[in-house]
N, C-alpha and C. Protein backbone atom coordinates (compact mmCIF):
# COMPACT_ATOMS: atom_id res chain seq x y z
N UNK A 1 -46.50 8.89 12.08
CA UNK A 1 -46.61 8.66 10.66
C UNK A 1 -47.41 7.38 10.44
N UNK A 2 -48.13 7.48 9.69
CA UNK A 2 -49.27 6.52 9.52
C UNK A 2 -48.69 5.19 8.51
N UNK A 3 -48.63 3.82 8.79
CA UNK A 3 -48.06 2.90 7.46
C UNK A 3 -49.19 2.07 6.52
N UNK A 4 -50.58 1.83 6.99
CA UNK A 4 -51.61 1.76 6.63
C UNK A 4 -52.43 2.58 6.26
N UNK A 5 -53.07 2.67 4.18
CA UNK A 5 -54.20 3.24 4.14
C UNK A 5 -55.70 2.75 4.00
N UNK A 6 -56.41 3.70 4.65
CA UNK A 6 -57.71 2.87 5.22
C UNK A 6 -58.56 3.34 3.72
N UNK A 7 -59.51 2.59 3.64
CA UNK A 7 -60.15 2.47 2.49
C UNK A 7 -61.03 3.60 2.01
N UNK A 8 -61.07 4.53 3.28
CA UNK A 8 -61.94 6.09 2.93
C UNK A 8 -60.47 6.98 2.18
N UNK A 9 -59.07 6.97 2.72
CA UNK A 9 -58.16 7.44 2.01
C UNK A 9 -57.57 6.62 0.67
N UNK A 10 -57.79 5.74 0.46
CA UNK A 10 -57.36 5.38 -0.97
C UNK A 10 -58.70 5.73 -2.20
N UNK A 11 -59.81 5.93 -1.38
CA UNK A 11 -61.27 6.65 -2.49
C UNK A 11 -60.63 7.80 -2.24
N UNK A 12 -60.35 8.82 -1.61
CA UNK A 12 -59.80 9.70 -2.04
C UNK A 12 -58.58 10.06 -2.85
N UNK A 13 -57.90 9.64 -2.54
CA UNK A 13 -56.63 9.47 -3.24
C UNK A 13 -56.77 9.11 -4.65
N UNK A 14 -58.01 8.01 -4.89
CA UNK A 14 -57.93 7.67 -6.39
C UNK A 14 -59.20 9.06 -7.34
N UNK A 15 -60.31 9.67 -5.96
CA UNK A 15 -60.55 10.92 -6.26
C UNK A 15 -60.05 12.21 -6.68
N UNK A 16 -58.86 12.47 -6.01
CA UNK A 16 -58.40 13.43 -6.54
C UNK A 16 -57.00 13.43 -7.73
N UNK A 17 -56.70 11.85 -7.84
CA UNK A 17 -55.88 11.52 -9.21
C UNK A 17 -56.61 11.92 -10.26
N UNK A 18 -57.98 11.73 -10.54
CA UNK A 18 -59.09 11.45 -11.18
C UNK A 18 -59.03 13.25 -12.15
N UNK A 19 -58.46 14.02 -10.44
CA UNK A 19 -58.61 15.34 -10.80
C UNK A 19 -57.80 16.35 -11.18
N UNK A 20 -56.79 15.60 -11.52
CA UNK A 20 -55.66 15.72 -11.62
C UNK A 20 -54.67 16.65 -10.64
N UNK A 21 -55.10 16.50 -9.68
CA UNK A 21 -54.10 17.55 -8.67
C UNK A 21 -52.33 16.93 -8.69
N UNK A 22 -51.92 17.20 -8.48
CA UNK A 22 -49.98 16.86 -7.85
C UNK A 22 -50.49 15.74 -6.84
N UNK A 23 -49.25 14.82 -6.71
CA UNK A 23 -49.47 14.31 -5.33
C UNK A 23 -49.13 15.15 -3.91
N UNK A 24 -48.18 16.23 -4.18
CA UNK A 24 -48.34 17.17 -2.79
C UNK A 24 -49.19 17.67 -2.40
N UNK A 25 -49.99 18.47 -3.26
CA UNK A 25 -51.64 18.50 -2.77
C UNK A 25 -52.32 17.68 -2.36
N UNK A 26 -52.37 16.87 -3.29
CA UNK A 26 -53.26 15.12 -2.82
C UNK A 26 -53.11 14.89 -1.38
N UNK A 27 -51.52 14.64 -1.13
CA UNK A 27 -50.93 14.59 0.50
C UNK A 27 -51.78 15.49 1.45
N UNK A 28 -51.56 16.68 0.94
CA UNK A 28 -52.13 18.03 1.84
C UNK A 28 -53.69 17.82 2.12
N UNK A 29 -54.59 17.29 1.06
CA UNK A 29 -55.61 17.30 0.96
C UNK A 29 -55.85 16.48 2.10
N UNK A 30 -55.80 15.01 2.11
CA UNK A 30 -55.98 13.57 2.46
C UNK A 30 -55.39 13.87 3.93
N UNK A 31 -54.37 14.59 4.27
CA UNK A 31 -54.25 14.81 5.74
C UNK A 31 -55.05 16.08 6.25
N UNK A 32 -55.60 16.93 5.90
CA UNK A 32 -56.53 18.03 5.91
C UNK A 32 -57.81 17.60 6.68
N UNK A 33 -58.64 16.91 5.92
CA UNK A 33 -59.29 16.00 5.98
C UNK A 33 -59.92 14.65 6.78
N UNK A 34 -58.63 14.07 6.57
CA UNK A 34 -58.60 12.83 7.88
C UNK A 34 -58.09 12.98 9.41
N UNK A 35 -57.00 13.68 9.20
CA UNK A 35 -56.02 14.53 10.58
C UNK A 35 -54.94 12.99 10.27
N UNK A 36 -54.13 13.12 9.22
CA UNK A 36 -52.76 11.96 8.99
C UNK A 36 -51.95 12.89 8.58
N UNK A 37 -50.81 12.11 8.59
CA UNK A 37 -49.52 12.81 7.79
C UNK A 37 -48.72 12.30 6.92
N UNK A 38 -49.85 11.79 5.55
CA UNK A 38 -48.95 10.81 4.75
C UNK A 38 -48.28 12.05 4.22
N UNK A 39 -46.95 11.79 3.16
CA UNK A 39 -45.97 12.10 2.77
C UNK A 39 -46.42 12.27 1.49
N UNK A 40 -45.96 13.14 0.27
CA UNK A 40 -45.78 12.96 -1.20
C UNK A 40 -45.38 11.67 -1.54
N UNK A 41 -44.44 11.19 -1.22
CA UNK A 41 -43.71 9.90 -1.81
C UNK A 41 -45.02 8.76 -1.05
N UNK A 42 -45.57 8.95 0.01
CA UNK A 42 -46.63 7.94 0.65
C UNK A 42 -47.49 7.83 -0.26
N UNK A 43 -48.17 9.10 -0.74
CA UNK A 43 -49.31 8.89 -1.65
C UNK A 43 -48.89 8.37 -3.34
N UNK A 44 -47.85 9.06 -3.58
CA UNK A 44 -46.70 7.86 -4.70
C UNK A 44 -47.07 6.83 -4.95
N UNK A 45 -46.19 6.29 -3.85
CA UNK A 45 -46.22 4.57 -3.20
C UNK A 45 -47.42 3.98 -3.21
N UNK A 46 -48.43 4.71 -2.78
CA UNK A 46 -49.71 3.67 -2.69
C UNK A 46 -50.30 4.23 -4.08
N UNK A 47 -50.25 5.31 -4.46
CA UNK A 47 -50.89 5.22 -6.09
C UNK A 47 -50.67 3.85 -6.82
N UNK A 48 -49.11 4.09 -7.11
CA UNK A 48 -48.47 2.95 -7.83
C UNK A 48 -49.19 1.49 -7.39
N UNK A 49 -48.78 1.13 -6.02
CA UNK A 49 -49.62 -0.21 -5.46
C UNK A 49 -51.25 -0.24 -5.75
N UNK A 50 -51.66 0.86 -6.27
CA UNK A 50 -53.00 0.94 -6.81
C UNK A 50 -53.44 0.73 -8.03
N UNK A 51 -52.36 0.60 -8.99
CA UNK A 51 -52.44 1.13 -10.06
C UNK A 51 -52.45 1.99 -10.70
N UNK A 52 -52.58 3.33 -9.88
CA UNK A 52 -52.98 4.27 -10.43
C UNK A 52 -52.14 5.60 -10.82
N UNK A 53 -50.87 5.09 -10.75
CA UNK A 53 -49.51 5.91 -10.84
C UNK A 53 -49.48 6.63 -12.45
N UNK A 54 -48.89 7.80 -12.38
CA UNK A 54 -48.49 8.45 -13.64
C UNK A 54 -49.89 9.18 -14.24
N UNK A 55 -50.85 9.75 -13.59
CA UNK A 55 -51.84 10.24 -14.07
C UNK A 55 -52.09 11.88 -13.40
N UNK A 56 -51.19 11.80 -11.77
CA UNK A 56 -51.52 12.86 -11.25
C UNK A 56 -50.93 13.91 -11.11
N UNK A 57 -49.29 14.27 -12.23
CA UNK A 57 -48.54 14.95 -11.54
C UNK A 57 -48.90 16.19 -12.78
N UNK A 58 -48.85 15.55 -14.15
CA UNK A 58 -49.18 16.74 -14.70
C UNK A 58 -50.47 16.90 -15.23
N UNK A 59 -51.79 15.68 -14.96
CA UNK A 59 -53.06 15.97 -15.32
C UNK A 59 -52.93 15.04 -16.40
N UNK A 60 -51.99 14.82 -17.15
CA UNK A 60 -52.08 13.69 -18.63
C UNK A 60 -51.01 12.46 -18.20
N UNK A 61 -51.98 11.92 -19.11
CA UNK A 61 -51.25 10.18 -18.81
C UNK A 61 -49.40 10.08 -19.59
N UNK A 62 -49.12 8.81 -19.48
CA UNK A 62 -48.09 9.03 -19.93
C UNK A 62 -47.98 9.07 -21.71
N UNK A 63 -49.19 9.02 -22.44
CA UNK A 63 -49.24 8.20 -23.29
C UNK A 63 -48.91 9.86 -24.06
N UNK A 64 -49.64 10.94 -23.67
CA UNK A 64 -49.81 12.27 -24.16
C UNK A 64 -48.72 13.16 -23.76
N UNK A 65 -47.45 12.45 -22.94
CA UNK A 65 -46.22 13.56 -22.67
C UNK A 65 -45.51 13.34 -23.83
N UNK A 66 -44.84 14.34 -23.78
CA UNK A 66 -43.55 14.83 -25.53
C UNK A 66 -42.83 13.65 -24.86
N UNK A 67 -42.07 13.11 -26.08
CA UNK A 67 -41.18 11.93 -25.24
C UNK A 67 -39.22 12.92 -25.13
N UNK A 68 -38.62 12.61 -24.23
CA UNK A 68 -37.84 12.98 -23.87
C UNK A 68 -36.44 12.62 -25.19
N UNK A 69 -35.58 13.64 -25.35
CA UNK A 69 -34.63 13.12 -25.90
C UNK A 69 -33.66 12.40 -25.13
N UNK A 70 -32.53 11.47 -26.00
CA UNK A 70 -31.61 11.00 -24.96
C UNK A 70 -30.10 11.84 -24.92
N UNK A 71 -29.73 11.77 -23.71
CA UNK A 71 -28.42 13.06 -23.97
C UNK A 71 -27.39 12.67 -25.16
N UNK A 72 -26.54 13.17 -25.54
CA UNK A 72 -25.73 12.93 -27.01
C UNK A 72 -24.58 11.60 -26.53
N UNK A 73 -24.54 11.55 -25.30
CA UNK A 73 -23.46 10.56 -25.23
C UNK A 73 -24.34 9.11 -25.37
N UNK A 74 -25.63 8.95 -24.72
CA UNK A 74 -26.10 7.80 -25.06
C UNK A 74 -26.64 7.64 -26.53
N UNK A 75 -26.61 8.30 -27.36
CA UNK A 75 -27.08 8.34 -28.50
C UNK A 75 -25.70 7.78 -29.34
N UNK A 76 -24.68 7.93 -28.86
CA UNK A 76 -23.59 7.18 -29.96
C UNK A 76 -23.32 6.17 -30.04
N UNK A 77 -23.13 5.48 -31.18
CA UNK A 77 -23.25 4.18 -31.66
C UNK A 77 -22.24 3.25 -30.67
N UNK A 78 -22.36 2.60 -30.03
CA UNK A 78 -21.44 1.63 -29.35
C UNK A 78 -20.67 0.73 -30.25
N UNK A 79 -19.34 0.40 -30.26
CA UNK A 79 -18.91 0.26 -31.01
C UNK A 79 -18.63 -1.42 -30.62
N UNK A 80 -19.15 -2.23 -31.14
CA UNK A 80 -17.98 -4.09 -30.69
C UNK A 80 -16.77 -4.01 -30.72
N UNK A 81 -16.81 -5.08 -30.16
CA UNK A 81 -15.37 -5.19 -29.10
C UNK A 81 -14.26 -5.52 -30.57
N UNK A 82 -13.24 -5.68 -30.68
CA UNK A 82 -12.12 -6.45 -31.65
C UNK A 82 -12.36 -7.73 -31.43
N UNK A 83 -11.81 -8.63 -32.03
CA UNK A 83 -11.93 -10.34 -31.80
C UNK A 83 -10.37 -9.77 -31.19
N UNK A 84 -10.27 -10.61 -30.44
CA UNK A 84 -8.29 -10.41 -29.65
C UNK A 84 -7.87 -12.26 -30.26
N UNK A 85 -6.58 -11.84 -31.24
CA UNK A 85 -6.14 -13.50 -31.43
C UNK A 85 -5.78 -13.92 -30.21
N UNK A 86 -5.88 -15.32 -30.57
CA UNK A 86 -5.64 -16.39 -29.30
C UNK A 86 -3.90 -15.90 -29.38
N UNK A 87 -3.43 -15.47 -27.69
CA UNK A 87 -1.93 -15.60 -27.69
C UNK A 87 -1.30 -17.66 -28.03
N UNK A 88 -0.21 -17.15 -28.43
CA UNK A 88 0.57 -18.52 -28.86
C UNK A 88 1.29 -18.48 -27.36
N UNK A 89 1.20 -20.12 -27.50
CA UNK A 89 1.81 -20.86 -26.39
C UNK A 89 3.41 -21.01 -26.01
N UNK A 90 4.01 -20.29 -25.28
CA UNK A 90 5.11 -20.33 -25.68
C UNK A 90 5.70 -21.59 -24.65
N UNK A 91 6.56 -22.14 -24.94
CA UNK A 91 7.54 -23.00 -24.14
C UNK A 91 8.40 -22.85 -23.60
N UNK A 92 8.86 -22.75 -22.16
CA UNK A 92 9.50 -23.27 -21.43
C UNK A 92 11.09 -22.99 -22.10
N UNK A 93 11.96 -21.99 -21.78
CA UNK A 93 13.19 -22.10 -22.23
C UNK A 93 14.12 -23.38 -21.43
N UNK A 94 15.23 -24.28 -22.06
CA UNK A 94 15.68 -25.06 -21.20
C UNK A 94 16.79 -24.40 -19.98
N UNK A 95 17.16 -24.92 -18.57
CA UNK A 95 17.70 -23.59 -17.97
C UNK A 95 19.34 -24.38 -18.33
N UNK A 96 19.77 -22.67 -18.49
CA UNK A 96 21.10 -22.63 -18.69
C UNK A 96 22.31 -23.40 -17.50
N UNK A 97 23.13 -24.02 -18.37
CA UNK A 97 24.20 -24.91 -17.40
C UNK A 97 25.46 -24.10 -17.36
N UNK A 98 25.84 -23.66 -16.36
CA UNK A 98 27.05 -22.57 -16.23
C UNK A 98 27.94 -23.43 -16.09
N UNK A 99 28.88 -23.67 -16.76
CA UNK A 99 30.41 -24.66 -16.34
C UNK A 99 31.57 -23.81 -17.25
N UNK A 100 32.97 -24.51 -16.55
CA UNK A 100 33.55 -23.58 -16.68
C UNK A 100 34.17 -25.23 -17.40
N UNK A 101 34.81 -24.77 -18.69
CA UNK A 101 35.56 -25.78 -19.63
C UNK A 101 37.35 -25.90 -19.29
N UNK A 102 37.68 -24.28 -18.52
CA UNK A 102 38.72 -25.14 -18.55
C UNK A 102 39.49 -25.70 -16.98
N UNK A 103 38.34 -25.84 -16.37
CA UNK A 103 38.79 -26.43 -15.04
C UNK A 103 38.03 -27.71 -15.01
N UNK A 104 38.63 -28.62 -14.47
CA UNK A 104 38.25 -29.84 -14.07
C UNK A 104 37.43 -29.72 -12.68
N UNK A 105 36.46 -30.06 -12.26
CA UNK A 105 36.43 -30.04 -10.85
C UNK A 105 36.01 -31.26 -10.47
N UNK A 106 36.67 -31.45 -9.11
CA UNK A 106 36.99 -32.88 -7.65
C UNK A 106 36.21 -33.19 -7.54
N UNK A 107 34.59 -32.96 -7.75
CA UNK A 107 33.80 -33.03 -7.80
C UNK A 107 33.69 -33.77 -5.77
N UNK A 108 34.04 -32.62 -4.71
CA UNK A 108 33.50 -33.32 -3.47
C UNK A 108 31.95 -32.62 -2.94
N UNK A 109 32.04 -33.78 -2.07
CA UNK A 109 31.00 -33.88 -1.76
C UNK A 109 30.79 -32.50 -0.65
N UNK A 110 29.78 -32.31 -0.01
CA UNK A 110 30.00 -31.18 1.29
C UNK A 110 30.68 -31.75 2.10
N UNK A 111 30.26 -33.17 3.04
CA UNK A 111 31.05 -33.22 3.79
C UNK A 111 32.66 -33.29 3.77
N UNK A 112 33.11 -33.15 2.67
CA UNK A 112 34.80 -33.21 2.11
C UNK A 112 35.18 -31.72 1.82
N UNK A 113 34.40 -30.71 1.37
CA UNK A 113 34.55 -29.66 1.14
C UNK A 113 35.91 -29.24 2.75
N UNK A 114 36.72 -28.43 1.94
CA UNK A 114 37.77 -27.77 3.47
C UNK A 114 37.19 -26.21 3.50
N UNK A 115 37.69 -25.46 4.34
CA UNK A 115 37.16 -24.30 4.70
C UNK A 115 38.36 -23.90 3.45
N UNK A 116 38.92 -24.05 2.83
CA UNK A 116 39.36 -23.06 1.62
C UNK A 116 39.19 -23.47 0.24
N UNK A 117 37.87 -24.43 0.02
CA UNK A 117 38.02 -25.08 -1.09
C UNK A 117 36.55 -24.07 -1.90
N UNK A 118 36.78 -24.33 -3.48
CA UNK A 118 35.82 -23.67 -3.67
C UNK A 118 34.23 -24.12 -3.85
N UNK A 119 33.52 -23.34 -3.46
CA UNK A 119 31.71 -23.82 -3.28
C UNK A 119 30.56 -23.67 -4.48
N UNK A 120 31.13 -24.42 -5.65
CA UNK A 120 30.87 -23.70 -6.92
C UNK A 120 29.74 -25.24 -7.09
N UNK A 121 28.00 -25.47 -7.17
CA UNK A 121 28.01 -27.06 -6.96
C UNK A 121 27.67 -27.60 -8.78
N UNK A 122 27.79 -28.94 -8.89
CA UNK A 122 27.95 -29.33 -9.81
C UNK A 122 26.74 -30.51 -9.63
N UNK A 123 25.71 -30.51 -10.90
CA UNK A 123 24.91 -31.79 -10.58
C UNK A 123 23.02 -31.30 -9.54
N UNK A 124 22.81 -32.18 -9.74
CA UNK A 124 21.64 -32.21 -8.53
C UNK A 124 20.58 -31.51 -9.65
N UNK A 125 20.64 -31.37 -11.23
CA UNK A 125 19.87 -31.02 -12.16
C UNK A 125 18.72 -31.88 -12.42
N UNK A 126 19.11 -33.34 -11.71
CA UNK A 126 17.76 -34.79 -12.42
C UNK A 126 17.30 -34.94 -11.03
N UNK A 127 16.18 -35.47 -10.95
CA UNK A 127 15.73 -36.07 -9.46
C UNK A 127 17.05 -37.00 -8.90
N UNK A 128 17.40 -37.18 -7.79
CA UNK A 128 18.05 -38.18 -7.01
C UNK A 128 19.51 -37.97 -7.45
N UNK A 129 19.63 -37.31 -8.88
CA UNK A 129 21.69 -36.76 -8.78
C UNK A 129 22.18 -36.13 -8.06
N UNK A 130 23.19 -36.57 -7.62
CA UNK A 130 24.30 -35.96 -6.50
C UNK A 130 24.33 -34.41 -6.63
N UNK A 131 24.64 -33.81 -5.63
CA UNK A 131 25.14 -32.46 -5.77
C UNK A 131 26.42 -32.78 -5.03
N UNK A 132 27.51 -32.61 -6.10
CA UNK A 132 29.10 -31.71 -5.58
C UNK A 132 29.81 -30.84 -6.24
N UNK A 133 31.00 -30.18 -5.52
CA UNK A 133 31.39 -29.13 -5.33
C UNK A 133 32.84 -28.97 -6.31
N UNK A 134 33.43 -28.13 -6.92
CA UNK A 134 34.31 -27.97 -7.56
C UNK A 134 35.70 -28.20 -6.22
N UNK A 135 35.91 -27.84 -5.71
CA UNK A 135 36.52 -27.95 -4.64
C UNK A 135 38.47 -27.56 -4.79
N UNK A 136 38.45 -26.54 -6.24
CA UNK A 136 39.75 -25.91 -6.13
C UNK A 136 39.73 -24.97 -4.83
N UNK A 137 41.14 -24.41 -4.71
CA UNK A 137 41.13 -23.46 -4.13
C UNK A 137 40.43 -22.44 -4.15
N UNK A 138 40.27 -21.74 -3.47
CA UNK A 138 38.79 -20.60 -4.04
C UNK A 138 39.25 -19.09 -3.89
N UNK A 139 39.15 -17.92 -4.22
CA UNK A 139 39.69 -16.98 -4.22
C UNK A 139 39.76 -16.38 -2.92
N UNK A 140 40.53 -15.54 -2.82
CA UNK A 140 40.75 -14.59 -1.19
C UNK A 140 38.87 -13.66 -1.51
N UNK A 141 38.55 -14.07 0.18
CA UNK A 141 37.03 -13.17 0.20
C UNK A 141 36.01 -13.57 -0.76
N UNK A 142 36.33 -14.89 -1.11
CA UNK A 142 35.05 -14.98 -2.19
C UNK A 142 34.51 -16.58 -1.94
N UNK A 143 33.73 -17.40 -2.06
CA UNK A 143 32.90 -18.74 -1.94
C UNK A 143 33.62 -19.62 -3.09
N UNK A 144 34.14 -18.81 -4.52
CA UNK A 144 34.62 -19.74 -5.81
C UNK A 144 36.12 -19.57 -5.57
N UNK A 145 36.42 -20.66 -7.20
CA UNK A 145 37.40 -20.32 -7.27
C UNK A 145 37.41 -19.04 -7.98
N UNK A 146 39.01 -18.61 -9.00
CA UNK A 146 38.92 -17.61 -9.39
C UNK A 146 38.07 -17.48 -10.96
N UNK A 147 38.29 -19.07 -11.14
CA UNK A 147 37.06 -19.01 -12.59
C UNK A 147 35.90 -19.13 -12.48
N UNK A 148 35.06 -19.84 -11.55
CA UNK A 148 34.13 -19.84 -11.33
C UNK A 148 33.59 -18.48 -10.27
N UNK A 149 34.39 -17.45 -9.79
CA UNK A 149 33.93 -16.23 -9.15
C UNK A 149 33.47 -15.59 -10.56
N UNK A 150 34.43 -15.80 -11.97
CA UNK A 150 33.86 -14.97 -13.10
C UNK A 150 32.74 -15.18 -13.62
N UNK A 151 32.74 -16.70 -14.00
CA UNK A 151 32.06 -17.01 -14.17
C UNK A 151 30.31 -16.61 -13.43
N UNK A 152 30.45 -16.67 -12.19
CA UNK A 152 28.74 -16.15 -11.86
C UNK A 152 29.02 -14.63 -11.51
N UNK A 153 29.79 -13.67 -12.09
CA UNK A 153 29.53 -12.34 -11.99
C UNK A 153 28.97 -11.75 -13.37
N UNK A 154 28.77 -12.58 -14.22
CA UNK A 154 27.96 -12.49 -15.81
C UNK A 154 26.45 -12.92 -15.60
N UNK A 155 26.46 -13.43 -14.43
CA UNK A 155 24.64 -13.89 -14.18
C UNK A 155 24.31 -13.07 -13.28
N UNK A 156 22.66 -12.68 -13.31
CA UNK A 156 21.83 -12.45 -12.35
C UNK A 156 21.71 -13.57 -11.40
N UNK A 157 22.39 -13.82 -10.17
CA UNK A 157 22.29 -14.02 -9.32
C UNK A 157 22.32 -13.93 -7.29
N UNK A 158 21.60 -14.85 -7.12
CA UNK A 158 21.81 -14.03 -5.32
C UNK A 158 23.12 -13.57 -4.87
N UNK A 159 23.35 -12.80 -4.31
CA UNK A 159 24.66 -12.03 -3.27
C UNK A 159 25.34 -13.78 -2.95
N UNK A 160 26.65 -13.28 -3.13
CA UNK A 160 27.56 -14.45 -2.85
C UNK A 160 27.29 -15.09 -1.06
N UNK A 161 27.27 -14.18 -0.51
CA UNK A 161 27.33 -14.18 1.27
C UNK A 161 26.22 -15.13 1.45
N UNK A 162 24.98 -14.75 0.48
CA UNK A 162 23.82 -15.39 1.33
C UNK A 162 24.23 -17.39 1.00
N UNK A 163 24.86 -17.37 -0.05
CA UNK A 163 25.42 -18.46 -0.17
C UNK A 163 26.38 -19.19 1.03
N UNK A 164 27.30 -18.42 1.21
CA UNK A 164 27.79 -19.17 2.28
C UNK A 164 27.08 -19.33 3.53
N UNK A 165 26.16 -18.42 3.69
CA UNK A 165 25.39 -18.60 4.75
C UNK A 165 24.55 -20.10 4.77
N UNK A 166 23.76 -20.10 3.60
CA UNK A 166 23.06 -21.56 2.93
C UNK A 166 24.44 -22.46 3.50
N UNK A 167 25.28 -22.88 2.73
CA UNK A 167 25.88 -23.97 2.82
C UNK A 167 26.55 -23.69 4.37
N UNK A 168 26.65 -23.12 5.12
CA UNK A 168 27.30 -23.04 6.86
C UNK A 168 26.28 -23.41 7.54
N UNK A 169 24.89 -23.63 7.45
CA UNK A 169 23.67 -24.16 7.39
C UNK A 169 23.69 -25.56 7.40
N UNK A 170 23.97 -25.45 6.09
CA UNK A 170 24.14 -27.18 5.50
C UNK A 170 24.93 -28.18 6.35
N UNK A 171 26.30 -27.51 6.36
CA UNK A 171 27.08 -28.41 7.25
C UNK A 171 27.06 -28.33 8.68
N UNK A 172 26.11 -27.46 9.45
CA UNK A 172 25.57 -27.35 10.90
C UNK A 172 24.62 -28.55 11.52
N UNK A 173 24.23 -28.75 9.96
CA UNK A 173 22.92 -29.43 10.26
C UNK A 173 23.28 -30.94 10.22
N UNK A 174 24.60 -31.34 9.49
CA UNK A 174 24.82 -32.73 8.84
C UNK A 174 26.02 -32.38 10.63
């Protein structure tokens, strides 16, 4: 396949545009002739790089073709977008403090906590405040006492277990 045309095939080529043949003929011709094997799309390609594109396929320029309609979907009016209001800024709910009013709690610390006291913590809401523990008795099978077990079965919160796991952690580590 040939990638260079030599200057006796581009006088032809712009010869038989002239005459209005197809470019597949043109092709047919120009390798007939020379003994090459440019392509339809070859003689295309170098028309165009010639200038001389759009004259040879149906004999008239482009200026004398019917002009094409456009299909019905590009013909419908595009419509602008909505303006979208600016969303409002909402704030930050403050987070809820779960305490139970009518127990007092000992407020200990972990390391004071006993293996039957309850693990309910109190505090540690500000930077650098203490975290301690209610430290009543705490229910059979459960981390609280029996008000504070009610108390967090009204919230979405983690599985009680993984809790004791956290704080058996805590005091492994201290």
């Amino acid at each position: 396949m040939q990638t260079s045309w030599e200057p006796k095939h581009s006088d032809a080529l712009r010869d038989y545009l002239a005459k209005g043949l197809p470019y597949s003929e043109i092709a047919r011709r120009i390798n007939a002739a020379f003994n090459t094997d440019y392509t339809r799309n070859a003689t295309i390609g170098r028309a165009k790089r010639m200038g001389l594109s759009g004259l040879a396929e149906t004999g008239r320029s482009r200026l004398q073709r019917k002009p094409r309609l456009l299909p019905f979907r590009k013909m419908r009016k595009h419509r602008a977008a909505k303006p979208r209001l600016p969303r409002p800024i909402l704030k930050r709910a403050a987070a809820l403090k779960l305490r139970c009013i009518g127990i007092e709690p000992r407020h200990l610390s972990l390391i004071e906590l006993e293996a039957r006291d309850c693990r309910y913590p109190y505090g540690g809401d500000r930077d650098g405040e203490a975290i301690t523990f209610c430290g009543h008795l705490r229910r059979k099978d459960s981390s609280y006492c029996a008000a504070h077990f009610h108390l967090t079965r009204h919230v979405e919160s983690a599985p009680e277990r993984s809790v004791i796991k956290v704080l058996l952690r805590l005091v492994e580590a201290a």
